[in-house]
N, C-alpha and C. Protein backbone atom coordinates (compact mmCIF):
# COMPACT_ATOMS: atom_id res chain seq x y z
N UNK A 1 17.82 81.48 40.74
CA UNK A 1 18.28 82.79 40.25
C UNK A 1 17.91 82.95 38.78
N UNK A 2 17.58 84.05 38.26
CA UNK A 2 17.07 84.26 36.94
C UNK A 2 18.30 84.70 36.21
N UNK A 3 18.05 83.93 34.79
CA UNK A 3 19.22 83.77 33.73
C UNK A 3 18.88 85.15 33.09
N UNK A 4 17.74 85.82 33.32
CA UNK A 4 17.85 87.32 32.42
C UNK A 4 17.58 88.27 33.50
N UNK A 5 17.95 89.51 33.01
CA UNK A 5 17.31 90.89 33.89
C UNK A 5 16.86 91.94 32.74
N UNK A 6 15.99 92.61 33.38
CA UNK A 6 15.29 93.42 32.83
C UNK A 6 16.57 94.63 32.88
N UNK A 7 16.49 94.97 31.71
CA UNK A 7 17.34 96.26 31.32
C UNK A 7 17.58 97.19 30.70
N UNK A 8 17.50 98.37 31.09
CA UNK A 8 17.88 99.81 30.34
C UNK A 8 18.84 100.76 30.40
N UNK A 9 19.37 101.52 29.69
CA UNK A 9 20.11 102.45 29.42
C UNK A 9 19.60 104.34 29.85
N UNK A 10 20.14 104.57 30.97
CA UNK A 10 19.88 106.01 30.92
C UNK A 10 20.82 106.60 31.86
N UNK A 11 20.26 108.13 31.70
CA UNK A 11 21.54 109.39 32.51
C UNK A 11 19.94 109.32 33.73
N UNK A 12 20.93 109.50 34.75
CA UNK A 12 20.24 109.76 36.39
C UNK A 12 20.73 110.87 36.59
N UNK A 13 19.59 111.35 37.28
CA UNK A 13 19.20 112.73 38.24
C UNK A 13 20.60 112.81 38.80
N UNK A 14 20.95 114.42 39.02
CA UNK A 14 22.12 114.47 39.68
C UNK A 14 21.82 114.60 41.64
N UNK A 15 22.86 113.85 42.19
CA UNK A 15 22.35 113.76 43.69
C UNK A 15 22.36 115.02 44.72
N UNK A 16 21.79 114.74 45.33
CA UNK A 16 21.54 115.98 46.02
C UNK A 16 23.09 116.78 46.42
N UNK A 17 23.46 118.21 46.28
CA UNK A 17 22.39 119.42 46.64
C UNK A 17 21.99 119.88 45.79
N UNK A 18 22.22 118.96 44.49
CA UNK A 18 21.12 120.07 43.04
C UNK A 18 19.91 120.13 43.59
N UNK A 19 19.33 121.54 42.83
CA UNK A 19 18.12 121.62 42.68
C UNK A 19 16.84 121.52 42.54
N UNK A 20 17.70 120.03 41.50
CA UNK A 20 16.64 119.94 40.49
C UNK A 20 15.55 118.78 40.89
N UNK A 21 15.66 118.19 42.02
CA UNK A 21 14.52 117.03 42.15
C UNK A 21 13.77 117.82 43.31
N UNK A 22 14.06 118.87 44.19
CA UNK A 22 13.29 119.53 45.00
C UNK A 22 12.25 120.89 43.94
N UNK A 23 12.65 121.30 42.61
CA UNK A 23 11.84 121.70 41.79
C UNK A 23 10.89 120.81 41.02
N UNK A 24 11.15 119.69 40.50
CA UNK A 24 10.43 118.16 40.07
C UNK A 24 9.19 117.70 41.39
N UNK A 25 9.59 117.85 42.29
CA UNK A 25 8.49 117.66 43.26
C UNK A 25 7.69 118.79 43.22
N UNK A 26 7.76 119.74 43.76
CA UNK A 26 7.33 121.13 43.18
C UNK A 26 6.00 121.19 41.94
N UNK A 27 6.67 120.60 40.60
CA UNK A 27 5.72 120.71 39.83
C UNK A 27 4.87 119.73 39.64
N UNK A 28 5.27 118.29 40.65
CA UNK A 28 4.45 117.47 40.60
C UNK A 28 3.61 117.64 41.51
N UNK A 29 3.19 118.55 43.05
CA UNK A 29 2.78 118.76 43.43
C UNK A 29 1.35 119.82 42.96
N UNK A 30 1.81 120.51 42.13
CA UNK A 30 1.22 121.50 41.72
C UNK A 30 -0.04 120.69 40.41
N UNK A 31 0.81 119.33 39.81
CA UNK A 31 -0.16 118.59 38.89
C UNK A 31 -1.23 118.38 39.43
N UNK A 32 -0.42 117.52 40.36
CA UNK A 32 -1.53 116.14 41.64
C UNK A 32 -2.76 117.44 42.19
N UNK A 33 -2.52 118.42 42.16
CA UNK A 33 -3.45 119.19 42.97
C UNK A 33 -4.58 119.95 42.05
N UNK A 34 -4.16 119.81 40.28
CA UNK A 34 -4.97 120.63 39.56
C UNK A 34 -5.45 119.47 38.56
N UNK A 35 -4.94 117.88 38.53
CA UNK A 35 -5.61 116.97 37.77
C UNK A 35 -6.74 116.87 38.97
N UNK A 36 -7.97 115.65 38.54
CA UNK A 36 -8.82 114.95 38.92
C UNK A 36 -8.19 113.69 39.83
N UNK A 37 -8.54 113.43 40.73
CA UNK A 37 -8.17 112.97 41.93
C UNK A 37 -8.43 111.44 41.28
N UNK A 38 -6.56 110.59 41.89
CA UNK A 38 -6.80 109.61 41.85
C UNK A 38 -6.69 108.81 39.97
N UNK A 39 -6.88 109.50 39.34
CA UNK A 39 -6.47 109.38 38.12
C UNK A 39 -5.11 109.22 37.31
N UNK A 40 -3.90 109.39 37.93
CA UNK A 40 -2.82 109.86 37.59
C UNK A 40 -1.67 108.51 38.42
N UNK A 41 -0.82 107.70 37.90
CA UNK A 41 0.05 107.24 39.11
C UNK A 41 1.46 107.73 38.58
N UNK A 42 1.61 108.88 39.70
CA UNK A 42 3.07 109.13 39.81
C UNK A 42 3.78 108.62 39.89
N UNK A 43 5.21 109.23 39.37
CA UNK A 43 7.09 108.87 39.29
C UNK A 43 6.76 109.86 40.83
N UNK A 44 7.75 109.56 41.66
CA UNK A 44 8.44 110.32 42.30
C UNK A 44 9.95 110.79 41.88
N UNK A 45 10.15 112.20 41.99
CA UNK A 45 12.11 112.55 41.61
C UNK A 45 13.17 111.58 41.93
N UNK A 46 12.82 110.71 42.88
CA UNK A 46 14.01 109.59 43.79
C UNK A 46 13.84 108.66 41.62
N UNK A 47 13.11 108.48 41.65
CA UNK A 47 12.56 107.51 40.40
C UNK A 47 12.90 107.43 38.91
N UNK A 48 13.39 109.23 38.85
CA UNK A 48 12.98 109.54 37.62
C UNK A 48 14.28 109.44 37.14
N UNK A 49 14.35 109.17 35.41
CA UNK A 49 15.74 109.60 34.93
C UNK A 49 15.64 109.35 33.73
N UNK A 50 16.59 109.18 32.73
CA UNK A 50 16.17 109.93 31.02
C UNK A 50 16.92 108.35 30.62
N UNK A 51 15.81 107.98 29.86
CA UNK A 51 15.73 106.57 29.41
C UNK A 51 16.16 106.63 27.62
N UNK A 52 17.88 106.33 27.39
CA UNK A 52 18.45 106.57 26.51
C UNK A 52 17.89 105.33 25.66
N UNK A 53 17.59 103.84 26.04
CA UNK A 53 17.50 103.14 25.77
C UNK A 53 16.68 101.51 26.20
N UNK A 54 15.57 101.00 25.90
CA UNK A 54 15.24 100.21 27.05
C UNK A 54 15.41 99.32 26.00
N UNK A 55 15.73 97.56 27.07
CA UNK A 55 16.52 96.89 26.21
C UNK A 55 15.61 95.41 26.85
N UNK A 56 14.85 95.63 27.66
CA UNK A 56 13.70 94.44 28.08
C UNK A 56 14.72 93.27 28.97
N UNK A 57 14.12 92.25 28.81
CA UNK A 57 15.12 91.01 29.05
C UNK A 57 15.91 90.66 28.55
N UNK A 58 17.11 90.70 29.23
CA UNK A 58 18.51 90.28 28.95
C UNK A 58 19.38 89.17 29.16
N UNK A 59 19.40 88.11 28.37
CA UNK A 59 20.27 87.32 29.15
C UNK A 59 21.42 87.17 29.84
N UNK A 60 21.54 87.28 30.97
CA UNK A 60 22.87 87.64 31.84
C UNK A 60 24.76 87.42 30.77
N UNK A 61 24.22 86.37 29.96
CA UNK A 61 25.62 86.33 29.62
C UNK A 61 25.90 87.45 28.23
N UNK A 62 24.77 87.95 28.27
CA UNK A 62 25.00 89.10 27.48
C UNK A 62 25.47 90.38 28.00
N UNK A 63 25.53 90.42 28.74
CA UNK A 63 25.83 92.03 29.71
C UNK A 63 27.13 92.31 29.26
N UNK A 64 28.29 91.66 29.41
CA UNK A 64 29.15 92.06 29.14
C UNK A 64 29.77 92.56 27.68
N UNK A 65 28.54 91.83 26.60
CA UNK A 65 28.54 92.58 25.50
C UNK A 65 27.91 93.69 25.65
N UNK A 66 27.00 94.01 26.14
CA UNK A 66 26.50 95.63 26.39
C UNK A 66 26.97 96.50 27.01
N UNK A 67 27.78 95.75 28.16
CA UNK A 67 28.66 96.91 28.44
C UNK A 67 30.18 97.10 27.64
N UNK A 68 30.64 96.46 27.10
CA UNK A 68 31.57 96.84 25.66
C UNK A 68 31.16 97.60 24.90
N UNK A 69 29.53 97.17 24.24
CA UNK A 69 29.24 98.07 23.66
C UNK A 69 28.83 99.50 23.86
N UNK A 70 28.23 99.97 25.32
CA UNK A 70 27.98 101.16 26.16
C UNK A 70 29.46 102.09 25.87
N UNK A 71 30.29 101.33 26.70
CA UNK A 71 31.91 101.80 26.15
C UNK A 71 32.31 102.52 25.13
N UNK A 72 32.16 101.53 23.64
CA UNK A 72 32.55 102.35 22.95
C UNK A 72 31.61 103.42 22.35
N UNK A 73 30.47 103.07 22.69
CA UNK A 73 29.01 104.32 22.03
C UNK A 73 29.52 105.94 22.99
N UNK A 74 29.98 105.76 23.83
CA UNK A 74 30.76 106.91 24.44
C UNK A 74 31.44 107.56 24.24
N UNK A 75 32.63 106.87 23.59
CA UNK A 75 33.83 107.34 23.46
C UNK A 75 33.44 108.64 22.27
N UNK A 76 34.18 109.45 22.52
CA UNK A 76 34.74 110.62 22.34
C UNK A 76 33.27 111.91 22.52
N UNK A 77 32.42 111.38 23.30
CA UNK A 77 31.61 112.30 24.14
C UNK A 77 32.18 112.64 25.11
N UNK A 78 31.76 114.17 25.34
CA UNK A 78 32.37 114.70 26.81
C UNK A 78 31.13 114.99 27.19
N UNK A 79 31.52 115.58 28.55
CA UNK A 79 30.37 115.94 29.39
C UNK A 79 29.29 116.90 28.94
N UNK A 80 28.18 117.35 29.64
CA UNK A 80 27.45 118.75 28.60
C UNK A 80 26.49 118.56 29.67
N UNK A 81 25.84 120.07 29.47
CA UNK A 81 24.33 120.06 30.30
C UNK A 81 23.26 119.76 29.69
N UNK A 82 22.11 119.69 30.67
CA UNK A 82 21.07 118.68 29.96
C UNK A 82 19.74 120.08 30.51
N UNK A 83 19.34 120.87 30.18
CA UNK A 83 18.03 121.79 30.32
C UNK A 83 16.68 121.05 30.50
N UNK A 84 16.47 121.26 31.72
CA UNK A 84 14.98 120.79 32.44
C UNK A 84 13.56 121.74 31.81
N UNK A 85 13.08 121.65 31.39
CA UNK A 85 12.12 122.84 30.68
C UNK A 85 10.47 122.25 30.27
N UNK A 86 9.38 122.68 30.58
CA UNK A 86 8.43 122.89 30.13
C UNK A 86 7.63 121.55 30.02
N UNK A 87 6.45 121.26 30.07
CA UNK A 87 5.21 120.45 30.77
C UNK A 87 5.23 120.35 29.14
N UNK A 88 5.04 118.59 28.94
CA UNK A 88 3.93 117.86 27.41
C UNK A 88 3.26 116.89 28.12
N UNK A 89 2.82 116.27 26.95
CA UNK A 89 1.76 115.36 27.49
C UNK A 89 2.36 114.01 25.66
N UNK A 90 2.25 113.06 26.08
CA UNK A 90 2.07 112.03 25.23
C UNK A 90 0.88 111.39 24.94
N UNK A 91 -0.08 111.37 23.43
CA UNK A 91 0.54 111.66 22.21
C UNK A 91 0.21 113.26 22.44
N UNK A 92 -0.41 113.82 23.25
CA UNK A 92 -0.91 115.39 23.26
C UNK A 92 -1.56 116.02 24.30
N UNK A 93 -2.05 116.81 24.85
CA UNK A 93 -2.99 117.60 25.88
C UNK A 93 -4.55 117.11 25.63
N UNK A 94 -4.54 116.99 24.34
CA UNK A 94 -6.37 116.30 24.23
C UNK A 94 -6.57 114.94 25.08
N UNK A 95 -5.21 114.20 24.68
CA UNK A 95 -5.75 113.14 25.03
C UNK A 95 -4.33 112.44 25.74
N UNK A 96 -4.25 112.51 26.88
CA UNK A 96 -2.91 112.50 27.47
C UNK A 96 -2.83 111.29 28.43
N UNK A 97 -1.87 110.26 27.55
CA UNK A 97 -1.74 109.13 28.46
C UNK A 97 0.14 109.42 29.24
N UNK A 98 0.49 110.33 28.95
CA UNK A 98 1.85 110.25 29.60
C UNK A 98 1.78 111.67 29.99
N UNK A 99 2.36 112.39 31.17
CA UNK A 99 2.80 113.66 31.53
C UNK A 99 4.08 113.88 31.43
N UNK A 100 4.79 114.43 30.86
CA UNK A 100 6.51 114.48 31.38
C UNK A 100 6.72 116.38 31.21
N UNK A 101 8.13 116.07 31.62
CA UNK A 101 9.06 117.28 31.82
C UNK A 101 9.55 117.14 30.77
N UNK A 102 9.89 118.24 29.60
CA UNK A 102 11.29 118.35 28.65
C UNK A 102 12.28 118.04 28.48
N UNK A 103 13.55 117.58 28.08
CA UNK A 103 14.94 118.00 28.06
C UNK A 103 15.55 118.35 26.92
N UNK A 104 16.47 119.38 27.02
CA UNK A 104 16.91 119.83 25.86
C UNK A 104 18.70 119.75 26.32
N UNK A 105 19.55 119.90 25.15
CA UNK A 105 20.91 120.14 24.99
C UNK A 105 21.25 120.80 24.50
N UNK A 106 22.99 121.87 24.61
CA UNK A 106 23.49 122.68 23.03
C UNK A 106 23.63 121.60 22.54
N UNK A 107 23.69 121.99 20.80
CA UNK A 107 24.17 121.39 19.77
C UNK A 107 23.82 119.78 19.88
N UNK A 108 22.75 120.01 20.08
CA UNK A 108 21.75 118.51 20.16
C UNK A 108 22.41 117.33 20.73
N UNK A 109 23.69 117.33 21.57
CA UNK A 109 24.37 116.43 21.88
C UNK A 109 23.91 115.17 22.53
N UNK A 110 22.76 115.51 23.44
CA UNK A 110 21.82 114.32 23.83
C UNK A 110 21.30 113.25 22.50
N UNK A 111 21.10 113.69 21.68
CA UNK A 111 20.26 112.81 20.34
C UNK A 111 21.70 112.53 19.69
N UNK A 112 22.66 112.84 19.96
CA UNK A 112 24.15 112.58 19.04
C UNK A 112 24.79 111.38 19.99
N UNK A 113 24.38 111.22 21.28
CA UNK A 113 24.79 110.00 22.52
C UNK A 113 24.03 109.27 22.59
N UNK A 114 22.95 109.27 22.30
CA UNK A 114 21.28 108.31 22.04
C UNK A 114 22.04 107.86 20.33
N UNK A 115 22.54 108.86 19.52
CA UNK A 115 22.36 107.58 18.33
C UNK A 115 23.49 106.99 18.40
N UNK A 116 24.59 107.01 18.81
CA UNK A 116 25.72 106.34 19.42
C UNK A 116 25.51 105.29 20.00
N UNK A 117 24.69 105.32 21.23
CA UNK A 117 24.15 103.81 21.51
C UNK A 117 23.41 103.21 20.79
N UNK A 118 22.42 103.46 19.78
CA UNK A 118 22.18 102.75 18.92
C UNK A 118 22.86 101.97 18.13
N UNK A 119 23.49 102.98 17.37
CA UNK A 119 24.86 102.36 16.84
C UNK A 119 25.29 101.51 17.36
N UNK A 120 25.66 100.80 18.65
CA UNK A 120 26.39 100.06 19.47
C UNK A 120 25.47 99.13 19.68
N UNK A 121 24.52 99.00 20.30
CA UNK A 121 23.78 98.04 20.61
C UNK A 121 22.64 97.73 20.01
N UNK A 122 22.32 98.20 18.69
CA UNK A 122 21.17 97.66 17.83
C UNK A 122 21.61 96.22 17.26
N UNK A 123 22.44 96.14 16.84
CA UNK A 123 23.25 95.09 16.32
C UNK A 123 23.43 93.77 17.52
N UNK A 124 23.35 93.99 18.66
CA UNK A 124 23.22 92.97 19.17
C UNK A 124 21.95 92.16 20.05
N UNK A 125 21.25 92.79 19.52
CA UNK A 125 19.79 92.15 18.89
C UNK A 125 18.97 93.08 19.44
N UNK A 126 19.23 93.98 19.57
CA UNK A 126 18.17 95.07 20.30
C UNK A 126 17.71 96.35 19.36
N UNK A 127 16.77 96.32 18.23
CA UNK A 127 16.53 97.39 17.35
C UNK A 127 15.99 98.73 18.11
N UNK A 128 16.18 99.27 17.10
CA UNK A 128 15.74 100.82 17.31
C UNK A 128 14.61 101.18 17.14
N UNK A 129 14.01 101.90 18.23
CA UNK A 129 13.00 102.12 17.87
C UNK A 129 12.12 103.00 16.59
N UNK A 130 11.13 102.71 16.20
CA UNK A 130 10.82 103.22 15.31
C UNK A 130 10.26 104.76 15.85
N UNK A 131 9.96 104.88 16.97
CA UNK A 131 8.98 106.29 17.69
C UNK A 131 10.26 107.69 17.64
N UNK A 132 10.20 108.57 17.20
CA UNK A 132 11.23 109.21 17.42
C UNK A 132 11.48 109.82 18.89
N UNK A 133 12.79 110.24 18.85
CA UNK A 133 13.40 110.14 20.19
C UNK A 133 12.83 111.61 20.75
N UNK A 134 12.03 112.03 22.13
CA UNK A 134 11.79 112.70 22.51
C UNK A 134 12.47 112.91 23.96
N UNK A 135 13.45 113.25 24.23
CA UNK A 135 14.09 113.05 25.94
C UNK A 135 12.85 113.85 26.54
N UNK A 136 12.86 113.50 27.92
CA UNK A 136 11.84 113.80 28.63
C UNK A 136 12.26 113.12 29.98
N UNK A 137 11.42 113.84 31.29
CA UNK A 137 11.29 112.91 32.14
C UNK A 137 10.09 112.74 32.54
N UNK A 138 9.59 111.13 32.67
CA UNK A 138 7.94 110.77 32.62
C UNK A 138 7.51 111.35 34.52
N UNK A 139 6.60 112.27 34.57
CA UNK A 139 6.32 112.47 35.56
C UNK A 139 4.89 111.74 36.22
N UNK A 140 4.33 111.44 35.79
CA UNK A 140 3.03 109.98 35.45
C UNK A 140 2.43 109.62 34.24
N UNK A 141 1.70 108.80 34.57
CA UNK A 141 1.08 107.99 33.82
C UNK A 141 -0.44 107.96 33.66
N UNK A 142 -1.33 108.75 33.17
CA UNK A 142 -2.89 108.09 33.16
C UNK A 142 -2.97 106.79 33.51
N UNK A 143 -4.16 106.79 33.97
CA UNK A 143 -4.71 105.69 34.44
C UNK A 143 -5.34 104.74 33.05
N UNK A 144 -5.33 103.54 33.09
CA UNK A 144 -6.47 103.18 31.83
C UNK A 144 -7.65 102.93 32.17
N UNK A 145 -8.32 103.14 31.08
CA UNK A 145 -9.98 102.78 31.12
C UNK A 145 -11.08 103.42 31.72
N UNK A 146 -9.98 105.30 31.75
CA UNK A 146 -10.83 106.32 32.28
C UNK A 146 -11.63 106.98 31.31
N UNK A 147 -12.75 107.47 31.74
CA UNK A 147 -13.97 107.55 31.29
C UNK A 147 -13.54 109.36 29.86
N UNK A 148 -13.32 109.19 28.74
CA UNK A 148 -12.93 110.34 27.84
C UNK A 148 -12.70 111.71 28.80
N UNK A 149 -13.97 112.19 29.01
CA UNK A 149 -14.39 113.36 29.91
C UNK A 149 -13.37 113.80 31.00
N UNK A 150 -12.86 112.47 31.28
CA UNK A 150 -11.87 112.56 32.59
C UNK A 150 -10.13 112.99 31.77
N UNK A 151 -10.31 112.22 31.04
CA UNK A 151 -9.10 111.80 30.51
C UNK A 151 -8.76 113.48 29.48
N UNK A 152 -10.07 113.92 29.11
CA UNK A 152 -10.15 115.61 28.18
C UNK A 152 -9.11 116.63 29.50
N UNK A 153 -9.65 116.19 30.96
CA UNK A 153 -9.64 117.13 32.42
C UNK A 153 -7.99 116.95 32.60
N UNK A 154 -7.47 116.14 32.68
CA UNK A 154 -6.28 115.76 32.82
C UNK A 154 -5.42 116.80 32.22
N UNK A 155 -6.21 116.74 30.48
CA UNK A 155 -4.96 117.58 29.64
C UNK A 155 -5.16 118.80 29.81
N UNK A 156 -6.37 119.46 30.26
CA UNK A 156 -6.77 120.90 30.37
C UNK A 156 -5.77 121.42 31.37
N UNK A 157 -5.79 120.48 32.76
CA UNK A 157 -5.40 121.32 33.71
C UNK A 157 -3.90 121.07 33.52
N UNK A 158 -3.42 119.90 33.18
CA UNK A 158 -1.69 120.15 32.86
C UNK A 158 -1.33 121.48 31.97
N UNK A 159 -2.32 121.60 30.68
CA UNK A 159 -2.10 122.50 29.94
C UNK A 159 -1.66 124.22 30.54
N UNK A 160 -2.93 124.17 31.30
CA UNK A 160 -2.79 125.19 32.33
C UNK A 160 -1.92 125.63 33.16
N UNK A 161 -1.13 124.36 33.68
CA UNK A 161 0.33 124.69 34.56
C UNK A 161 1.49 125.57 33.83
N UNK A 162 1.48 126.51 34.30
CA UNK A 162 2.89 127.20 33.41
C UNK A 162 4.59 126.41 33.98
N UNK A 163 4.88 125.90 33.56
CA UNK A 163 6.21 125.29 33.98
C UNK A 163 7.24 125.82 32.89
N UNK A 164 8.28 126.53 33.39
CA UNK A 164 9.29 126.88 32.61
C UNK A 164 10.68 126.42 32.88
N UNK A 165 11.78 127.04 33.29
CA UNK A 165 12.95 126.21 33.08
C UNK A 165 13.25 125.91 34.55
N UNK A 166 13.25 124.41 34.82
CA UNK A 166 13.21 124.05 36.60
C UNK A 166 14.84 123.80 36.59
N UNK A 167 16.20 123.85 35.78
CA UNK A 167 17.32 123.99 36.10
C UNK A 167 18.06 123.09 34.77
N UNK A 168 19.37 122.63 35.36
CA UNK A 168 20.06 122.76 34.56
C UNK A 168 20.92 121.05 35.16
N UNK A 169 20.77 120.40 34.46
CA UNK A 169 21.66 118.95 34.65
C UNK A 169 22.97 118.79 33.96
N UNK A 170 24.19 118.48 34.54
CA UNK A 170 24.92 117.89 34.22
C UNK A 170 24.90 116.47 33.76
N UNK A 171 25.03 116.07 32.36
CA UNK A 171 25.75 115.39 32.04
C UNK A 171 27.05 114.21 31.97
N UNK A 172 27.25 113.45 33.18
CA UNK A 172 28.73 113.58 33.59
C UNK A 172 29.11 111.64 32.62
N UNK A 173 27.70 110.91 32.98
CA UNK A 173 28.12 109.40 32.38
C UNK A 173 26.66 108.54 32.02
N UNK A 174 26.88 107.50 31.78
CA UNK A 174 25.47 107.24 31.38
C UNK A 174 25.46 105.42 31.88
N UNK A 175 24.48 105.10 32.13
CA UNK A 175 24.29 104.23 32.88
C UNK A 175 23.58 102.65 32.61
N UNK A 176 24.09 101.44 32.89
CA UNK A 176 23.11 100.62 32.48
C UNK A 176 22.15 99.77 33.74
N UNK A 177 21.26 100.03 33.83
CA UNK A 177 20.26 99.80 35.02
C UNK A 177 19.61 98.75 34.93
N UNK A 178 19.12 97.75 35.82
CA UNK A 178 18.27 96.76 35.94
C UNK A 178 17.24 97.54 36.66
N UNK A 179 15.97 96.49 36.11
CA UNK A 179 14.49 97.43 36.44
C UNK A 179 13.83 95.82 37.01
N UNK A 180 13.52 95.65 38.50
CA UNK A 180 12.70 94.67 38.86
C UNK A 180 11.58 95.24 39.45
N UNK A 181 10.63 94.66 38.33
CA UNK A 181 9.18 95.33 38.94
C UNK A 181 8.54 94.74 40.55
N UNK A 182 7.77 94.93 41.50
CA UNK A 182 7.48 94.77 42.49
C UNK A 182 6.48 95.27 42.88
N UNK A 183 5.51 94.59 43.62
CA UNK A 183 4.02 95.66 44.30
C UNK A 183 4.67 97.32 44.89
N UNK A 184 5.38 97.19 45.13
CA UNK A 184 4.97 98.78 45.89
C UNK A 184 6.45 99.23 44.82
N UNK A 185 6.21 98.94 43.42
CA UNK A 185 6.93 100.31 42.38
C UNK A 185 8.59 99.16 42.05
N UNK A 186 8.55 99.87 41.10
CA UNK A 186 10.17 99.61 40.60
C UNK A 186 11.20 99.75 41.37
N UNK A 187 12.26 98.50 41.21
CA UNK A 187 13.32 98.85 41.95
C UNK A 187 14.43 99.07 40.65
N UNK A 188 15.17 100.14 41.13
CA UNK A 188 16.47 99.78 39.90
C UNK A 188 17.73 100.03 40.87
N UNK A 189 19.09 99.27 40.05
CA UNK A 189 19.88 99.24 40.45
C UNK A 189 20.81 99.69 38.93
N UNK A 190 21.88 100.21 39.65
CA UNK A 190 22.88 100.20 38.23
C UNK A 190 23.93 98.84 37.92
N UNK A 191 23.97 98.67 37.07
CA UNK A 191 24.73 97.14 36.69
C UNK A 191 25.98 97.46 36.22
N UNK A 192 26.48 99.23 35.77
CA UNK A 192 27.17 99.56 35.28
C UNK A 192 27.43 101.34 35.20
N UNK A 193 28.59 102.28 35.11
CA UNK A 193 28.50 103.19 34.49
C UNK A 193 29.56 103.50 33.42
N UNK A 194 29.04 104.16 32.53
CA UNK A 194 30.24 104.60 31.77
C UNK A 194 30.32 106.07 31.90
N UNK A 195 31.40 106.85 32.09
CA UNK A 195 31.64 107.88 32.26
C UNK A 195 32.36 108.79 31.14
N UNK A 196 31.67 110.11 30.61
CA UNK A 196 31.75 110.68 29.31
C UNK A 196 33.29 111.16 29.56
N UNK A 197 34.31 111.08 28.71
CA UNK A 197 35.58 111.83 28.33
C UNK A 197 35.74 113.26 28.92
N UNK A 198 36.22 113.65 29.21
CA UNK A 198 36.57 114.86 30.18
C UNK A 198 37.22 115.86 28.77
């Protein structure tokens, strides 16, 4: 049995009958059909979810400090919605090694619960990143070691997709997940939730 697990911090898709992962397929359908074939490896919606924090290998007897610390990075957050909105590309459309979806909040409350967990768990040996925080959900990934020309085609035709607001997420708790990689895709499980103040 392994003394660490791979681990991260994020809010998951709300479960079905929302909307919102039968619109997420939708616009991933509409990618897969206007990128260059075969270039692209998709998230599926079952997959996707907003990565507050990734925290790598963990040694098991640490968990229970992370989840103390998850705890109190919470406290006195309440619930809030989370706005699904509009097609980027990472670092840009010229040259696009990431596709994602938007997310936005009122009163920036998402980036006010992201620096909360920082707060909480930088200190126990897990720094912050230096990249600033962009919520998003990653809808694929470029391929590497595709030929410029290909890689120019990618950002044209995402650019091209008009995607506007695919719905509206609740907010309700936030989660600490194990990620075991595997041939046929990631498995995650939750190891934990904490649930925002009512």
């Amino acid at each position: 049995m392994s003394d660490t697990y791979r681990l991260f911090i994020a809010i998951e898709l709300p479960p079905a009958p929302s909307t919102l992962r039968p619109a997420l397929q939708s616009t991933l359908k509409a990618l897969q059909q206007a990128v260059p074939a075969n270039t692209v490896k998709w998230v599926q919606p079952d997959k996707m979810h907003l990565t507050l924090k990734f925290l790598g290998d963990v040694p098991t007897g640490q968990i229970s400090a992370i989840e103390s610390g998850l705890q109190a990075a919470i406290t006195g957050h309440s619930p809030f919605m989370i706005e699904v909105a509009n097609l980027g590309c990472f670092p840009n459309f010229s040259r696009p090694n990431v596709l994602w979806i938007g997310l936005n909040s009122p009163n920036n409350h998402l980036r006010r619960l992201r620096d909360s967990i920082e707060q909480q768990i930088a200190p126990l040996g897990y720094p912050t990143e230096d990249r600033e925080f962009r919520p998003h959900l990653t809808l694929g990934r470029v391929k590497r070691d595709l030929a410029k020309p290909i890689i120019g085609k990618i950002g044209q035709a995402a650019q091209g997709i008009s995607v506007g607001k695919l719905g509206d997420w609740p907010c309700e708790s936030v989660r600490l997940m194990r990620s075991e990689l595997r041939p046929e895709g990631p498995v995650y499980t939750c190891i934990a939730e904490k649930r925002l103040n009512s």
